[in-house]
Protein backbone atom coordinates (compact mmCIF):
# COMPACT_ATOMS: atom_id res chain seq x y z
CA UNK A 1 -10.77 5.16 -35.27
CA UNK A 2 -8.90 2.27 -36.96
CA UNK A 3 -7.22 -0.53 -35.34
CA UNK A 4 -4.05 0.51 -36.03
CA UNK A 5 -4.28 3.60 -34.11
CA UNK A 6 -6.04 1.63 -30.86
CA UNK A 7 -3.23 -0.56 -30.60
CA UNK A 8 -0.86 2.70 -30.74
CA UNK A 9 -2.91 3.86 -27.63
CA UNK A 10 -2.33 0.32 -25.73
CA UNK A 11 1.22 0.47 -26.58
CA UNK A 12 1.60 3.84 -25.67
CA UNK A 13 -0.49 3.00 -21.80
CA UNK A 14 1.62 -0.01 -21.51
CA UNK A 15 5.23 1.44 -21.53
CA UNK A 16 4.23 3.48 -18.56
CA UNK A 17 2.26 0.97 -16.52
CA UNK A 18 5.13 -1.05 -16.76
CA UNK A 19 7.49 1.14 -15.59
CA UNK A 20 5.39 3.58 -13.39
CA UNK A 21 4.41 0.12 -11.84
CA UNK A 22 7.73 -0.94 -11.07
CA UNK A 23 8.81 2.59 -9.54
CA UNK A 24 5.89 2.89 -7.49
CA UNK A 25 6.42 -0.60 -6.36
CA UNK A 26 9.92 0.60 -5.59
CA UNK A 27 8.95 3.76 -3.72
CA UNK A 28 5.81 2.35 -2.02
CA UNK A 29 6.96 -1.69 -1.48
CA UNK A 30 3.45 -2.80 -1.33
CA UNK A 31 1.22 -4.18 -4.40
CA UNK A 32 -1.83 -1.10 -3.00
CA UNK A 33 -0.56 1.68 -4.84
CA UNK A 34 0.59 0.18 -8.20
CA UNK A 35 -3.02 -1.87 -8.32
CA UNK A 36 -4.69 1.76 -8.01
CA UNK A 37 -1.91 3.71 -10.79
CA UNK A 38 -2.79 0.55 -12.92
CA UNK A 39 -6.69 0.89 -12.73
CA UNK A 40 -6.18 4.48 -13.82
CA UNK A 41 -4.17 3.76 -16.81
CA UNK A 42 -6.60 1.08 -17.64
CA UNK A 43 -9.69 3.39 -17.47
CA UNK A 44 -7.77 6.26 -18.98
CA UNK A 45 -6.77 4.22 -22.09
CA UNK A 46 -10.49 2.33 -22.04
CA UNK A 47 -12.17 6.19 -22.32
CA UNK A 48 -9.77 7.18 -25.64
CA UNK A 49 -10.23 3.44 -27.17
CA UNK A 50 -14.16 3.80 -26.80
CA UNK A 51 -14.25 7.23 -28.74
């Protein structure tokens, strides 16, 4: 996989952890929930870069 194409993955996590993070926030008002949706998005996106 070429660099190109991992930073297309990052950019394509990062949209919604940005903006799933704020509307959890929103919904939930406490930093506990968007820490946890953020973790997942990290490991999710870590698993496809590693391939």
């Amino acid at each position: 996989m070429d660099i190109s194409r991992k930073l297309g993955i990052l950019v394509f996590f990062g949209v919604p952890a940005i903006v799933g993070g704020g509307i959890l926030y929103g919904l939930t008002h406490g930093y506990d929930a968007v820490v946890v949706y953020e973790v997942c998005l990290m490991v999710l996106a870590g698993g496809l870069i590693s391939k």
